[in-house]
C-alpha atoms as a PDB file:
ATOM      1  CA  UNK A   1     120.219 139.571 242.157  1.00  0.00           C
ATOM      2  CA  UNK A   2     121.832 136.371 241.259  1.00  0.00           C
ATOM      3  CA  UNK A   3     123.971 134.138 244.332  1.00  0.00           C
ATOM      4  CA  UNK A   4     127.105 135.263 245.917  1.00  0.00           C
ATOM      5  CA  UNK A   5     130.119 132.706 245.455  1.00  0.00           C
ATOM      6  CA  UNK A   6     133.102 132.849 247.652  1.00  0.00           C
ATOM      7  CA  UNK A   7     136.209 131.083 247.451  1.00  0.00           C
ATOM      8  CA  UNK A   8     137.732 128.971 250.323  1.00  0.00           C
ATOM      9  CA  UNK A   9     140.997 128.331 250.087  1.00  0.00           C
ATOM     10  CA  UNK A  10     142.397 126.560 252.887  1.00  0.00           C
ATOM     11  CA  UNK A  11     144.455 123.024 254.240  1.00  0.00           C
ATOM     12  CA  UNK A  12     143.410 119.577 253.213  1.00  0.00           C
ATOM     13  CA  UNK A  13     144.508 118.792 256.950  1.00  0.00           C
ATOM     14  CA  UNK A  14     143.655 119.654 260.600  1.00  0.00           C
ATOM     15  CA  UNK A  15     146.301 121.666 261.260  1.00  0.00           C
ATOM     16  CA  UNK A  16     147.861 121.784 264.884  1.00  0.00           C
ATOM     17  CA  UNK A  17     145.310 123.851 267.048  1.00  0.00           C
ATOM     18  CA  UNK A  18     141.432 122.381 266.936  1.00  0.00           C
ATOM     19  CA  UNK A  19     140.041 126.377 266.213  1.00  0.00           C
ATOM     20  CA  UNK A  20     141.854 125.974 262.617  1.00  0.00           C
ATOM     21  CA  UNK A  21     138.583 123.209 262.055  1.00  0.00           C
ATOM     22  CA  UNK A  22     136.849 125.076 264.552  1.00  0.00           C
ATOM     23  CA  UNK A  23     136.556 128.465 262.548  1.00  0.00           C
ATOM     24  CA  UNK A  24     136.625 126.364 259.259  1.00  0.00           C
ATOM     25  CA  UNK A  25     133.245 125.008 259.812  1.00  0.00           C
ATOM     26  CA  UNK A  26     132.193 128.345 261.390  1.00  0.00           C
ATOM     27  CA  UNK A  27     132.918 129.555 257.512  1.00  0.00           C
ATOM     28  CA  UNK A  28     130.769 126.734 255.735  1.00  0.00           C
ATOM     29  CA  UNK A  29     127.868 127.241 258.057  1.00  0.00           C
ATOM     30  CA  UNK A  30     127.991 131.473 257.693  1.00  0.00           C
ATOM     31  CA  UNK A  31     128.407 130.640 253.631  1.00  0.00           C
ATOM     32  CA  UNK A  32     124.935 128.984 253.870  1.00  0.00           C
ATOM     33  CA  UNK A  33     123.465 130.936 256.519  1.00  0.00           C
ATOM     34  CA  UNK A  34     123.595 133.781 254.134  1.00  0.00           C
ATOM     35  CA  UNK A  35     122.822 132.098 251.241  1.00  0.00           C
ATOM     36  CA  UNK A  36     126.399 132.317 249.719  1.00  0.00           C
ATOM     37  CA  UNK A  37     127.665 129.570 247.677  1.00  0.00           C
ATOM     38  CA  UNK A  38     130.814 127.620 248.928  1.00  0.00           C
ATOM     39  CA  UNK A  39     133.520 127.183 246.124  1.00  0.00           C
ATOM     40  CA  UNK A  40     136.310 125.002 247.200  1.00  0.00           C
ATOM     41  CA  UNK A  41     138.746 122.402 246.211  1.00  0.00           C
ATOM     42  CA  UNK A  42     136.192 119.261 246.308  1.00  0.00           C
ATOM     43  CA  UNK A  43     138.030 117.330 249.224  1.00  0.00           C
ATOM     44  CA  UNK A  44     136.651 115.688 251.908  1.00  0.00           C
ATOM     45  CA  UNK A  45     139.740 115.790 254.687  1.00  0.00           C
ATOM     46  CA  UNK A  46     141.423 118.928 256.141  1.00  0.00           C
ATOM     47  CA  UNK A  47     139.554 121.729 257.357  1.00  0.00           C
ATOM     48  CA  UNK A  48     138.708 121.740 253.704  1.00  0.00           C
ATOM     49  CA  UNK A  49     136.199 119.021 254.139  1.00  0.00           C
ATOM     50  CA  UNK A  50     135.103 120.725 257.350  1.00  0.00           C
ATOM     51  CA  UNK A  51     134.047 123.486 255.313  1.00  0.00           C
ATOM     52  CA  UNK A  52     132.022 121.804 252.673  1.00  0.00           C
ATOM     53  CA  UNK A  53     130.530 119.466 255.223  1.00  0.00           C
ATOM     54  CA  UNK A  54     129.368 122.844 257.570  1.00  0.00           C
ATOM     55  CA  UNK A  55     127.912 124.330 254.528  1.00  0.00           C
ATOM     56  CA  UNK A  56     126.328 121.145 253.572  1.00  0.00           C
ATOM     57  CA  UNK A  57     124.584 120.940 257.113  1.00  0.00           C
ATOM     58  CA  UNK A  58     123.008 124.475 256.916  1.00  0.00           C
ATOM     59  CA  UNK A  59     121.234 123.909 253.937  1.00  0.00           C
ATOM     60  CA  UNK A  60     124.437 125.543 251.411  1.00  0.00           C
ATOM     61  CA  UNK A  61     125.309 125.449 248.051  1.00  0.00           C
ATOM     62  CA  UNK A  62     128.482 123.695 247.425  1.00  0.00           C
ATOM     63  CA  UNK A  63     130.796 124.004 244.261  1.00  0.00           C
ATOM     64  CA  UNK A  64     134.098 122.012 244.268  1.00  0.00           C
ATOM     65  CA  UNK A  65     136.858 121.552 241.970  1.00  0.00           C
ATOM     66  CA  UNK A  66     139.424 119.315 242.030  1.00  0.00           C
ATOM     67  CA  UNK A  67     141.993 118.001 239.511  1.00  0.00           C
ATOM     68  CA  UNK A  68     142.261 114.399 238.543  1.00  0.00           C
ATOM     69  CA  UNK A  69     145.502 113.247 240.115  1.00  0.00           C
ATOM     70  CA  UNK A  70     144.090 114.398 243.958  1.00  0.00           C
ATOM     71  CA  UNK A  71     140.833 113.034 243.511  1.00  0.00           C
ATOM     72  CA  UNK A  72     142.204 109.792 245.737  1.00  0.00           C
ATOM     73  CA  UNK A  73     144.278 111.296 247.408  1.00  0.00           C
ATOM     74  CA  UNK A  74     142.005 114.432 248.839  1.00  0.00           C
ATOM     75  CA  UNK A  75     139.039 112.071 249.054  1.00  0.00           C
ATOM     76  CA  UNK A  76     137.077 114.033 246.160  1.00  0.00           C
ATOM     77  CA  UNK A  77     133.715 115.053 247.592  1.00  0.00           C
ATOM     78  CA  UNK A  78     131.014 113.400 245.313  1.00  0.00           C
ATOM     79  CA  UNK A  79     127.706 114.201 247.380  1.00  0.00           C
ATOM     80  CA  UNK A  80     128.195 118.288 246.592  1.00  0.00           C
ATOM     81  CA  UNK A  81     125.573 120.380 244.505  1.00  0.00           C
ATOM     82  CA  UNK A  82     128.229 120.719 241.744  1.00  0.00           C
ATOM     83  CA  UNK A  83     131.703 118.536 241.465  1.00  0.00           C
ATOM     84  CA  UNK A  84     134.598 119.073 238.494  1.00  0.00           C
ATOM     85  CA  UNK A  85     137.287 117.679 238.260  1.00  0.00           C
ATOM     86  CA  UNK A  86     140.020 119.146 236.323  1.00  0.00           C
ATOM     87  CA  UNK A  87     142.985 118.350 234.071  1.00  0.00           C
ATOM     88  CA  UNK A  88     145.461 120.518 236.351  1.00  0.00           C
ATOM     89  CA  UNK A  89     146.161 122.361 239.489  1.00  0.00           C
ATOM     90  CA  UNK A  90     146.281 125.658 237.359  1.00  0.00           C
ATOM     91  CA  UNK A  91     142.956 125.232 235.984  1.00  0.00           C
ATOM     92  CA  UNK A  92     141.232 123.986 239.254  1.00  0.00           C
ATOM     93  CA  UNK A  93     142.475 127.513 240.626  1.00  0.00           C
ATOM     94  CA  UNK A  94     141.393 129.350 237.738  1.00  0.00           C
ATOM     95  CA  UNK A  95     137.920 127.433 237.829  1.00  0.00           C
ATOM     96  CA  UNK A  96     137.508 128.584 242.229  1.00  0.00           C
ATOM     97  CA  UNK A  97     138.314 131.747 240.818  1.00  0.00           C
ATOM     98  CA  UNK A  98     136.182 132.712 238.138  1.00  0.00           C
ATOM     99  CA  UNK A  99     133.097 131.240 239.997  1.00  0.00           C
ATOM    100  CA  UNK A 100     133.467 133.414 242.844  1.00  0.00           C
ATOM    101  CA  UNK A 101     132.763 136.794 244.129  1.00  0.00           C
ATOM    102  CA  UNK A 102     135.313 136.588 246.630  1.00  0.00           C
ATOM    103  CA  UNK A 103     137.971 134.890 248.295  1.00  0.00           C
ATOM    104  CA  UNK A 104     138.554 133.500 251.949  1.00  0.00           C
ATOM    105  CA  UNK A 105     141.963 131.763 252.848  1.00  0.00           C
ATOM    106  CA  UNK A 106     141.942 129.714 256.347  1.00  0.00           C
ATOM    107  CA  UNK A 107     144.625 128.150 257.662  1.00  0.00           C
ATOM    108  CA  UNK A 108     146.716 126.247 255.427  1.00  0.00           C
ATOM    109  CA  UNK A 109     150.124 125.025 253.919  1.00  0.00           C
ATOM    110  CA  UNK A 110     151.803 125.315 250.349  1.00  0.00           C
ATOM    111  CA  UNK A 111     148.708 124.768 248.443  1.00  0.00           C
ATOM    112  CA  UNK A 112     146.705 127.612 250.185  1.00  0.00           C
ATOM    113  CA  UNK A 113     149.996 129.878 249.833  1.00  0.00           C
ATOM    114  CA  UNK A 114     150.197 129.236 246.381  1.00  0.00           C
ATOM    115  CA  UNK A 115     146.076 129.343 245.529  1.00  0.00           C
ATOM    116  CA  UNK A 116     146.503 133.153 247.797  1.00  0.00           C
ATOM    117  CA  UNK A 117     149.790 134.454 245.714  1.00  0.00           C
ATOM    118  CA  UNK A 118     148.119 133.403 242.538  1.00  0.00           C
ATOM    119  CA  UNK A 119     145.115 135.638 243.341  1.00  0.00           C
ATOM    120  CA  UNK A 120     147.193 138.128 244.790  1.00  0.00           C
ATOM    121  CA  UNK A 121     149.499 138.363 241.512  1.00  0.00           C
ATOM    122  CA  UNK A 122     146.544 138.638 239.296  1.00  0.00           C
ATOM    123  CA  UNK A 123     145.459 141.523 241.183  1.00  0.00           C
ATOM    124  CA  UNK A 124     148.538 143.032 241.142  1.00  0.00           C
ATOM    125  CA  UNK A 125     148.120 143.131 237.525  1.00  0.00           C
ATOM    126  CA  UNK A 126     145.026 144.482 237.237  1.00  0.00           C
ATOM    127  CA  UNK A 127     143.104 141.025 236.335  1.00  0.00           C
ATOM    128  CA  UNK A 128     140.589 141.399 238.772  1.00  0.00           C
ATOM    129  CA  UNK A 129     139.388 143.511 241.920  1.00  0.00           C
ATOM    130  CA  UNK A 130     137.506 141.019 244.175  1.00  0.00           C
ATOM    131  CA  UNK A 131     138.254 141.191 247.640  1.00  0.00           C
ATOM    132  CA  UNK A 132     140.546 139.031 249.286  1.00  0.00           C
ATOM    133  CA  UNK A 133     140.390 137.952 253.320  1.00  0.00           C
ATOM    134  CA  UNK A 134     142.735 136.358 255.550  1.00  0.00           C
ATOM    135  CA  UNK A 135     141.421 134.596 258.388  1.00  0.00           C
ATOM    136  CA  UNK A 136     144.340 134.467 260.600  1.00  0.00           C
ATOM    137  CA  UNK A 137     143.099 132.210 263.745  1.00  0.00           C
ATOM    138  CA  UNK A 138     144.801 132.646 266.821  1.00  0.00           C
ATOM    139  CA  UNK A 139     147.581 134.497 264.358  1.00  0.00           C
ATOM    140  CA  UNK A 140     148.373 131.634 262.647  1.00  0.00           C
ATOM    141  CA  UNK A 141     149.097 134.055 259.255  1.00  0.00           C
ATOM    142  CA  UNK A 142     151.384 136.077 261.189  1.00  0.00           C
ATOM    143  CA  UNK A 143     155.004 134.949 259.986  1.00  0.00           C
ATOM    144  CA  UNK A 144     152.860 135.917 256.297  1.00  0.00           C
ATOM    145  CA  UNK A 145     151.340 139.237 257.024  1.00  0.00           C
ATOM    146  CA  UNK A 146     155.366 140.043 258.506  1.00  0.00           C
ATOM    147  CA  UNK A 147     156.663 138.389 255.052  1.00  0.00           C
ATOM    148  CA  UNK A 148     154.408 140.379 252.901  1.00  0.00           C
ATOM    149  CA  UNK A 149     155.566 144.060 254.712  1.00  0.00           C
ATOM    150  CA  UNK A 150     158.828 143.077 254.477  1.00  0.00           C
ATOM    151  CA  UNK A 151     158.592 141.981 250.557  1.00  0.00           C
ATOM    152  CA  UNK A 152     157.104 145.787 250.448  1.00  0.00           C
ATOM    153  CA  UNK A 153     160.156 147.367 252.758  1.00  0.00           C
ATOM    154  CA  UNK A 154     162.560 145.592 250.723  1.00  0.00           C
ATOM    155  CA  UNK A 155     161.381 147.045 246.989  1.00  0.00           C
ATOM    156  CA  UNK A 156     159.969 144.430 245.410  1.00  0.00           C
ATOM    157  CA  UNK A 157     156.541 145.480 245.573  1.00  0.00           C
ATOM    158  CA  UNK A 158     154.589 148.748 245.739  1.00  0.00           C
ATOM    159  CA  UNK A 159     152.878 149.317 249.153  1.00  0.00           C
ATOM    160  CA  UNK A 160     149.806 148.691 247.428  1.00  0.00           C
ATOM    161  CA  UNK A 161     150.058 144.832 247.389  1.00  0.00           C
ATOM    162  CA  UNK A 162     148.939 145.610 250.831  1.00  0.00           C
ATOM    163  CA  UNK A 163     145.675 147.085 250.138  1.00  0.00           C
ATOM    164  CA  UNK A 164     144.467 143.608 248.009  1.00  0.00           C
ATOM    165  CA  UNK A 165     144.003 141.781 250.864  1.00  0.00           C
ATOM    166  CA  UNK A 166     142.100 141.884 254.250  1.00  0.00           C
ATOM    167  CA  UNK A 167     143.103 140.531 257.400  1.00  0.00           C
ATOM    168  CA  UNK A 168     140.637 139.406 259.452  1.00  0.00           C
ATOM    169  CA  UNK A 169     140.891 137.263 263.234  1.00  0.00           C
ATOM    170  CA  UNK A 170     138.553 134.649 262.861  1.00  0.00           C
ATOM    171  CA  UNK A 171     135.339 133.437 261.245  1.00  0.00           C
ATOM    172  CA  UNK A 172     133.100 136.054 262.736  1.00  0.00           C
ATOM    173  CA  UNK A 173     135.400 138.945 261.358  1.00  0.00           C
ATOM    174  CA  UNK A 174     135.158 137.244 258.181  1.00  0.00           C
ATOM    175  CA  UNK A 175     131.476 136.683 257.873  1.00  0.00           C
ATOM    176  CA  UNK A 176     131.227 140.271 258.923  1.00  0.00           C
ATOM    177  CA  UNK A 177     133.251 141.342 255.944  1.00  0.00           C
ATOM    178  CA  UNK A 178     131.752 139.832 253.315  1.00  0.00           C
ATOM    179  CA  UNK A 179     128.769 140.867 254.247  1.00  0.00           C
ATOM    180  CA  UNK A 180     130.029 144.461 254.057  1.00  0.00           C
ATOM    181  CA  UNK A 181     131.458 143.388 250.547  1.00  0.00           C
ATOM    182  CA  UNK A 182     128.733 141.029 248.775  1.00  0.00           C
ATOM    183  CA  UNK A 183     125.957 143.412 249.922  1.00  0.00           C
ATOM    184  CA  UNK A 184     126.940 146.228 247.659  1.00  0.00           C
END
């Protein structure tokens, strides 16, 4: 059986409330605990770097991609089993993607929205069928999980853009579902 990969998508900052890094390095020490590799955007600030550094701790196998243009400015990760850096944004999403058996989404801002609607919209169109999991800390994905009903309620989406995703409440829940998922 070859390695699991799952995809992290989350902020390349803090965030407000310390369990956003909290459960973010939670996530990069399960990834390596159960020998699942960590594919992420290659920085080294954010919870994003939290990740990749708790995975890098526990013994994990790390997988970043970043494009050119954010390599300063996201503090591109060097030190990681594999680093590439891309032309574009588009491609460094479509690179996560394809190398993973799954994706995670933490806490994050218009980057993680837009990496989680991408995935989403593929889905939609039948592109792919891996599972998807929202890790909504202390509810911070709320004001989404309200957006996305209401997107439904209003007709401009079948009900069954609700079914590609999984909410879970924190790192534990998460772990605990990919498990259920990757073991198959």
């Amino acid at each position: 059986m070859s390695q699991k990969s799952v995809c992290v998508f989350c902020g390349s900052r803090p965030g407000a409330d310390p369990d956003y890094v909290s459960d973010a390095a939670q996530i990069g020490t399960a990834l390596a605990r159960n020998g699942w590799r960590l594919v992420y955007g290659a920085g080294d600030i954010g919870i994003m770097g939290t990740v990749a550094r708790a995975a890098q701790v526990a013994g994990g196998d790390t997988f970043g991609v970043i494009p050119a243009h954010l390599v300063e400015h996201e503090v591109g990760k060097t030190d990681l089993t594999r680093y590439v850096v891309t032309e574009t944004m588009h491609e460094r999403k479509k690179v996560m993607f394809m190398n993973s058996d799954a994706v995670v989404v933490l806490p994050g801002g218009a980057g993680s929205l837009d990496e989680l609607f991408e995935v989403l919209t593929w889905r939609q169109l039948g592109l792919h069928q891996k599972p998807v999991f929202i890790v909504n800390t202390n509810g911070y994905w709320d004001p989404l999980i309200q957006l996305m009903q209401h997107v439904v309620d209003q007709g401009f989406a079948e009900a069954t853009l609700l079914g590609y995703y999984t909410v879970v409440s924190d790192a534990d829940a998460a772990e605990a579902a990919l498990a259920a998922h990757l073991s198959r």
